[in-house]
C-alpha atoms as a PDB file:
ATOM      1  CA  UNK A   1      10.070  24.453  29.094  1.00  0.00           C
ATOM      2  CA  UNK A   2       9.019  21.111  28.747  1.00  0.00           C
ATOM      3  CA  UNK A   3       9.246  20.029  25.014  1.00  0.00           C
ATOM      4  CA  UNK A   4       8.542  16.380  23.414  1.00  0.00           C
ATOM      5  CA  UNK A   5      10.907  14.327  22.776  1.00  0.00           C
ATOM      6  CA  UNK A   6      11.980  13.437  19.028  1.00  0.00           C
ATOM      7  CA  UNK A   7      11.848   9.718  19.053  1.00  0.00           C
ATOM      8  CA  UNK A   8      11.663   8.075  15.472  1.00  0.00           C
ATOM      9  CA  UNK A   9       9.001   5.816  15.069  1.00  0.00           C
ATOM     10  CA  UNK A  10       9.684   1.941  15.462  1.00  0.00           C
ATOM     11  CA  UNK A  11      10.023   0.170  12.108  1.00  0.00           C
ATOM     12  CA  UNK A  12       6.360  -1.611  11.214  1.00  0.00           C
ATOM     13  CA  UNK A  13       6.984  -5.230  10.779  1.00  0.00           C
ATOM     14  CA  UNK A  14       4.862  -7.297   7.663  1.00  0.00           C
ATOM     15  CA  UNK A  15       1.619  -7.236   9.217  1.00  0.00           C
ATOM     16  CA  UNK A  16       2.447  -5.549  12.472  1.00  0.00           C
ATOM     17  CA  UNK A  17       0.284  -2.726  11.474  1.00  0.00           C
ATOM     18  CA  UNK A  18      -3.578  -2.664  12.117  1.00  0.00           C
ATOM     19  CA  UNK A  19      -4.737   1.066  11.107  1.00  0.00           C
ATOM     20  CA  UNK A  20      -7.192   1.992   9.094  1.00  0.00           C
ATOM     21  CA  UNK A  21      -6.342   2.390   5.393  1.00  0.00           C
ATOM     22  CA  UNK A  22     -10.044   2.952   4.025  1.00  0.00           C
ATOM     23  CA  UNK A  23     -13.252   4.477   5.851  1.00  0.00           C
ATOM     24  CA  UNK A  24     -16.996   5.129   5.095  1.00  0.00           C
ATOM     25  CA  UNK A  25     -18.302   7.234   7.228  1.00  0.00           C
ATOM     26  CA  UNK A  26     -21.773   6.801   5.939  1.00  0.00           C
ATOM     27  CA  UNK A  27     -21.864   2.967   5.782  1.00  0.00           C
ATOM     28  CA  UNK A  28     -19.674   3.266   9.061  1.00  0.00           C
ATOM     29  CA  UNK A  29     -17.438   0.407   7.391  1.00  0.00           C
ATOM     30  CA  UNK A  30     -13.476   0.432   7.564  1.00  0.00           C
ATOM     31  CA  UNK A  31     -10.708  -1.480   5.921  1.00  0.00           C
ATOM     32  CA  UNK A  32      -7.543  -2.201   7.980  1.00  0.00           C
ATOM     33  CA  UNK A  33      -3.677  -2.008   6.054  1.00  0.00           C
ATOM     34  CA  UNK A  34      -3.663  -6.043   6.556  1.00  0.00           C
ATOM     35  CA  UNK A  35      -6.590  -6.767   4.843  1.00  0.00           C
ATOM     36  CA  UNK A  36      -9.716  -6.959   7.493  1.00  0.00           C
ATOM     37  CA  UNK A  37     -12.569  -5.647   6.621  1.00  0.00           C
ATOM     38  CA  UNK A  38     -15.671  -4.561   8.980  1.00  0.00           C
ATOM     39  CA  UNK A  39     -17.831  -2.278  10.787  1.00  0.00           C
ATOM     40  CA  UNK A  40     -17.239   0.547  13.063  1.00  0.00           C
ATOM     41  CA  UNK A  41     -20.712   0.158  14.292  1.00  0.00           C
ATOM     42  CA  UNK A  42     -21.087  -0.558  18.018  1.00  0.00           C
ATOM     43  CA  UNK A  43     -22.508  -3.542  18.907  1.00  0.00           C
ATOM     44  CA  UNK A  44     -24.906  -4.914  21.418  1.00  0.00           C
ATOM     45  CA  UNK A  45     -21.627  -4.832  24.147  1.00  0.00           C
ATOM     46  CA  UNK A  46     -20.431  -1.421  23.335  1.00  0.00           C
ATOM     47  CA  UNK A  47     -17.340  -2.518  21.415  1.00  0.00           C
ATOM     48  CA  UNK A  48     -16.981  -1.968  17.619  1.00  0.00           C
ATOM     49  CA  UNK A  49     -15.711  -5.524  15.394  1.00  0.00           C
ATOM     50  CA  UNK A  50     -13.418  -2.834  14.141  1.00  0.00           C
ATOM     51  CA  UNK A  51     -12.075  -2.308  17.964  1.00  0.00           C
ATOM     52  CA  UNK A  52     -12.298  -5.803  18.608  1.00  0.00           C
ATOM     53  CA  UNK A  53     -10.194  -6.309  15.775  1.00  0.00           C
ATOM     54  CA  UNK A  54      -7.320  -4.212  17.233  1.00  0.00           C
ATOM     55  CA  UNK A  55      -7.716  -5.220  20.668  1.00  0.00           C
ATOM     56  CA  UNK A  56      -7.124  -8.783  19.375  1.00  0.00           C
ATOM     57  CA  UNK A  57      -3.675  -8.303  17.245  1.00  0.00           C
ATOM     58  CA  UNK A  58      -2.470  -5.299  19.916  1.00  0.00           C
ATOM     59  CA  UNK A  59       1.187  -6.980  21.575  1.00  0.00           C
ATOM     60  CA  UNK A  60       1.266  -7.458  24.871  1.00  0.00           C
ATOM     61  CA  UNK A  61       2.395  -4.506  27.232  1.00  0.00           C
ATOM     62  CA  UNK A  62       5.547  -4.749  28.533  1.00  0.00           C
ATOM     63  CA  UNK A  63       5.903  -5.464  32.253  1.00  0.00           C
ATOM     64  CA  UNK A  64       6.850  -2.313  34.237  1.00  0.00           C
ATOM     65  CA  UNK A  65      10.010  -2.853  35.956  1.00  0.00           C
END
């Protein structure tokens, strides 16, 4: 049986976060926990400012080893 594993979420640093705390679905606007504010709205590339806005603060990835 394969079964996930129960690892506890990493502690969020001050500001680490960038999730949505506030949505319209209607005005397809969304606010994020640090403060952003924007749309959800794809634009003329194909990429929301809202996903641009995540892509930017994601971390790095780790390098495989």
């Amino acid at each position: 049986m394969n079964l996930p594993r129960n690892v506890p979420p990493r502690p969020a640093q001050a500001g680490e976060r960038h999730v949505i705390a506030e949505s319209s679905h209607r005005a397809r606007t969304v606010t994020c926990e640090c403060g952003w504010q924007g749309s959800s709205e794809p634009g003329p590339e194909g990429r929301s400012p809202w996903q641009e806005h995540v892509a930017e603060h994601r971390p790095p990835a780790r390098p495989r080893p």
